[in-house]
C-alpha atoms as a PDB file:
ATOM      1  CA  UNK A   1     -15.470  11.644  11.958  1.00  0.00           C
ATOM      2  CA  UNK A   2     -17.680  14.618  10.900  1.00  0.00           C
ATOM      3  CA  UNK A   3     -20.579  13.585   8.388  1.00  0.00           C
ATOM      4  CA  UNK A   4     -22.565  16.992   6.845  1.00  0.00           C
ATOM      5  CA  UNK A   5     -25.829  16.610   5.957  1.00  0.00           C
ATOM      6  CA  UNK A   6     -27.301  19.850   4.008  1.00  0.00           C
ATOM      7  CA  UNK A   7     -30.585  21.103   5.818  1.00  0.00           C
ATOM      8  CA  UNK A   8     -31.936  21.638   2.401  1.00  0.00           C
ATOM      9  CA  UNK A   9     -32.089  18.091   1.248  1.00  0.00           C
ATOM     10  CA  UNK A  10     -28.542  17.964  -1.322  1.00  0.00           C
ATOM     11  CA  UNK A  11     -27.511  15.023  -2.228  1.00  0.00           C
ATOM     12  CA  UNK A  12     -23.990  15.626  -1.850  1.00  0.00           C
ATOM     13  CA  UNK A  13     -24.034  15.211   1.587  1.00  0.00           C
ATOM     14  CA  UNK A  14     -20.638  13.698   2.917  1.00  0.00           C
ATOM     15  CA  UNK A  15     -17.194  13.836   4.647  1.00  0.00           C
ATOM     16  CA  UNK A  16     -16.442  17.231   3.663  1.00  0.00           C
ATOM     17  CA  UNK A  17     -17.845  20.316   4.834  1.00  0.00           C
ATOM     18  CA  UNK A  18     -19.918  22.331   1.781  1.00  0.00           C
ATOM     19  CA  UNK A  19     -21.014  25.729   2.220  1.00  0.00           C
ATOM     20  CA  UNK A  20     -24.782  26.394   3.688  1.00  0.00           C
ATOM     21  CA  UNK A  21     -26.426  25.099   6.598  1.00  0.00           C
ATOM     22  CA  UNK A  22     -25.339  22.087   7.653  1.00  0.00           C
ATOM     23  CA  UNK A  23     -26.511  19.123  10.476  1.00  0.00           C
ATOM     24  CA  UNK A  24     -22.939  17.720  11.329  1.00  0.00           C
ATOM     25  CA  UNK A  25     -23.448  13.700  12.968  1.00  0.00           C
ATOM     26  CA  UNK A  26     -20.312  11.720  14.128  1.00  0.00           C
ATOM     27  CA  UNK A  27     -20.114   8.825  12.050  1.00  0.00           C
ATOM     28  CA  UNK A  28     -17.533   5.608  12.542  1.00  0.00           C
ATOM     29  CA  UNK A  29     -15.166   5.071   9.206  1.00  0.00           C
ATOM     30  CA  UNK A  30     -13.711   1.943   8.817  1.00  0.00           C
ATOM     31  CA  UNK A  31     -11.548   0.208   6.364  1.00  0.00           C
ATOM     32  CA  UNK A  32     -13.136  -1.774   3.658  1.00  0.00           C
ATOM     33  CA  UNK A  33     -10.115  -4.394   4.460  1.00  0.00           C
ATOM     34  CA  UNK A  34     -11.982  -4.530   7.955  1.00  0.00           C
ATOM     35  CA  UNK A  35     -14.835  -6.594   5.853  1.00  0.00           C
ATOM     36  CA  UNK A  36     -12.362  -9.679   5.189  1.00  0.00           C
ATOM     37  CA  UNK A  37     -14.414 -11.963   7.035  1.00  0.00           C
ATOM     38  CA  UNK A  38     -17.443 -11.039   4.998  1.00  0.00           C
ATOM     39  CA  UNK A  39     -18.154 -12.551   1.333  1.00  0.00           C
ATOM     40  CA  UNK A  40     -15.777 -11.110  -1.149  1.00  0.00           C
ATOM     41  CA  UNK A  41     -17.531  -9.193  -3.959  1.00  0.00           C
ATOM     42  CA  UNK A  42     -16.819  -9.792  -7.373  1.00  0.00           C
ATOM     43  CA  UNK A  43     -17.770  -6.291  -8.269  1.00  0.00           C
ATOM     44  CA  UNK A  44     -16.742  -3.031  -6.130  1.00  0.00           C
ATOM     45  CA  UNK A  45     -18.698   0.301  -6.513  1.00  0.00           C
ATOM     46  CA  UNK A  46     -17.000   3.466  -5.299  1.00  0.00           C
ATOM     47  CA  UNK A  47     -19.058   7.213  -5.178  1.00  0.00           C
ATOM     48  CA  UNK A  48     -18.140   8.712  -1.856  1.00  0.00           C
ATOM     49  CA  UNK A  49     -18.255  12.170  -2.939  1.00  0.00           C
ATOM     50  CA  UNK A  50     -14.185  12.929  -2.971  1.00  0.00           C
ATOM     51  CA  UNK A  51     -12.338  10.374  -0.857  1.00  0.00           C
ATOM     52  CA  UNK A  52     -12.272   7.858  -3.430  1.00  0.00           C
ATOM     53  CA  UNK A  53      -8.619   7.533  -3.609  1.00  0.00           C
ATOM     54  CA  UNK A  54      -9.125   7.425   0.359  1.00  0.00           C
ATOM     55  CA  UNK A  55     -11.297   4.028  -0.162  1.00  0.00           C
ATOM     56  CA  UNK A  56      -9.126   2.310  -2.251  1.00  0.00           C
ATOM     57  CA  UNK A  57      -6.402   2.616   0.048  1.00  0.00           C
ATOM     58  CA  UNK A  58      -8.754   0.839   1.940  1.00  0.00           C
ATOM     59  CA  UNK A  59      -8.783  -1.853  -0.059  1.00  0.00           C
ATOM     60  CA  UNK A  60      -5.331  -3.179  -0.133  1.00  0.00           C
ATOM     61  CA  UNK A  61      -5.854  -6.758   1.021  1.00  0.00           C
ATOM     62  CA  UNK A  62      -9.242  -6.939  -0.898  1.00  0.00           C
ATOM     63  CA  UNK A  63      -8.047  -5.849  -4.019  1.00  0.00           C
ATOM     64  CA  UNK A  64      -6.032  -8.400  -5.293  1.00  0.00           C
ATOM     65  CA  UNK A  65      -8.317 -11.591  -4.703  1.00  0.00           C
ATOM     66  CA  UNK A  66      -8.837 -12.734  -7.633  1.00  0.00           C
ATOM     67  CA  UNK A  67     -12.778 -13.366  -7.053  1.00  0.00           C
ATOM     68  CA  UNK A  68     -12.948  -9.236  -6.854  1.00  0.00           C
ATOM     69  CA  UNK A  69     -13.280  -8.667 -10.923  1.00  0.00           C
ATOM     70  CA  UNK A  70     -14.060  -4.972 -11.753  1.00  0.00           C
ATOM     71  CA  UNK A  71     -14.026  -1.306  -9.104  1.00  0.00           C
ATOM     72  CA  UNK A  72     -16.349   0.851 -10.639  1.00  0.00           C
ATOM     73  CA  UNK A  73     -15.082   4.693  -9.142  1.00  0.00           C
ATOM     74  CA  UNK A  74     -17.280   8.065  -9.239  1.00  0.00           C
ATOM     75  CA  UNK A  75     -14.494  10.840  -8.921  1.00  0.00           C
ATOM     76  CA  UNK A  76     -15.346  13.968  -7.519  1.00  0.00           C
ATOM     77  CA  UNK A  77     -12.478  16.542  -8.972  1.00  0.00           C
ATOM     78  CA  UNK A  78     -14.091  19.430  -7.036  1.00  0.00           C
ATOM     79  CA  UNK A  79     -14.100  18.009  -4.158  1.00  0.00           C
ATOM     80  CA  UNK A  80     -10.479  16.162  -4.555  1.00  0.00           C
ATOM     81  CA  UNK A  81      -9.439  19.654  -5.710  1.00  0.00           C
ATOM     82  CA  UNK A  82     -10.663  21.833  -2.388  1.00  0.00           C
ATOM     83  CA  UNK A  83      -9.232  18.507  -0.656  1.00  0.00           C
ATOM     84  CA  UNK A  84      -5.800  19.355  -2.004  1.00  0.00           C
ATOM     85  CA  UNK A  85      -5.903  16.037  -3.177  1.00  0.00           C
ATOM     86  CA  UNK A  86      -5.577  16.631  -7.009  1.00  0.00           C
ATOM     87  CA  UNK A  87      -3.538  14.063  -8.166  1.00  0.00           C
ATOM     88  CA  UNK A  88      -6.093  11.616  -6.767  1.00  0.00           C
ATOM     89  CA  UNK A  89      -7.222   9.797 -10.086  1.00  0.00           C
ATOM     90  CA  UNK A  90      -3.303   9.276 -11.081  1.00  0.00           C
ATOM     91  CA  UNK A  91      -3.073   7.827  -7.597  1.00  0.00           C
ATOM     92  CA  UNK A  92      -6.138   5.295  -8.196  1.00  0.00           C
ATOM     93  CA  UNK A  93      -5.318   4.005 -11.475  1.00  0.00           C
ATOM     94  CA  UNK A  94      -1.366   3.492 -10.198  1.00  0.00           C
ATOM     95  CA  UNK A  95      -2.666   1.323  -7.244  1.00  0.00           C
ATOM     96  CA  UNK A  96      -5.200  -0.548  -9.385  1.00  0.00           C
ATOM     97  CA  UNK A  97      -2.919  -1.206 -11.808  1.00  0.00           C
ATOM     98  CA  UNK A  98      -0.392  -2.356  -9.594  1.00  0.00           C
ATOM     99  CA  UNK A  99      -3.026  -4.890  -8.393  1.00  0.00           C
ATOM    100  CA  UNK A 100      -3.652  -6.476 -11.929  1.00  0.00           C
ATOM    101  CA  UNK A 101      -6.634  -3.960 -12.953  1.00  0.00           C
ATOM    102  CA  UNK A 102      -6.964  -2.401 -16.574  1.00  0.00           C
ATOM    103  CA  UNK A 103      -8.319   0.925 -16.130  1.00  0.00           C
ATOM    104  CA  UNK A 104     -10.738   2.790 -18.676  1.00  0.00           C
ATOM    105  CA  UNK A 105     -12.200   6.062 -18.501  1.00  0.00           C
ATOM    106  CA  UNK A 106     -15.982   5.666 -18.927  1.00  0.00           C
ATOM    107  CA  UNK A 107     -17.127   9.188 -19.336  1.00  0.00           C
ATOM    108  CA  UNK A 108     -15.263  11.976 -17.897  1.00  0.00           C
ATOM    109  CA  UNK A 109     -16.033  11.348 -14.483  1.00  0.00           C
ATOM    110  CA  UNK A 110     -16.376   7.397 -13.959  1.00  0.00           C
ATOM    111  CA  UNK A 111     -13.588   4.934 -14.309  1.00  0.00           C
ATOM    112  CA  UNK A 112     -13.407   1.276 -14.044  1.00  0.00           C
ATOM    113  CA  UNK A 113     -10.699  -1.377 -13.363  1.00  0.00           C
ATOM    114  CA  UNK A 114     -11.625  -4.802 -14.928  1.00  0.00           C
ATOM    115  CA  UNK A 115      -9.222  -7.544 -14.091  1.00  0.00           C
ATOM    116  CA  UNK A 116      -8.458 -10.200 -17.160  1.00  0.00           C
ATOM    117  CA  UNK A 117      -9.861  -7.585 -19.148  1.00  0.00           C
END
């Protein structure tokens, strides 16, 4: 898969294409759920600059362990806008929430799902 990096130093650099100059590298993606063998975390951070909802589909097998205890998600509406991928967040909180997650707006652009919360 395509990663852009911005030859003027952004640091929004990611999976989608922005406008400007741009070094493209091939870069491997790989489910999260292809970490099982690793520790589980007890804390998941998400900020991958619009394919958040992307990641936690992921996540399916890791999610409901109960040692994982809070996803913390950046969401980038722009970019899950262009995407055509608006109804992203919706999408997030339904499939936390189906895995036992209470989800809470932080500030307008951060959520996070706390389990036992």
């Amino acid at each position: 898969m395509p990663f852009y990096a911005s030859k003027n130093g952004s640091v929004t650099d990611g999976l989608a294409c922005s406008e400007g100059e741009t070094i493209v590298h091939q870069i491997e993606v790989r489910r999260g759920d292809g970490f099982m063998g690793y520790p589980v975390p007890s804390i998941v951070k998400i900020d991958v600059e619009g394919f958040e909802l992307e990641v936690i589909r992921g996540l399916v097998r890791l999610l409901p362990l109960p040692q994982v205890r809070a996803v913390f998600v950046e969401v980038h509406f722009q970019t899950l806008a262009t995407r055509g991928v608006p109804y992203a967040p919706a999408e997030m909180t339904r499939l936390l929430t189906s895995h036992g997650y209470d989800v809470k707006w932080i500030d307008p652009s951060h959520f996070v799902g706390r389990k036992g919360a």
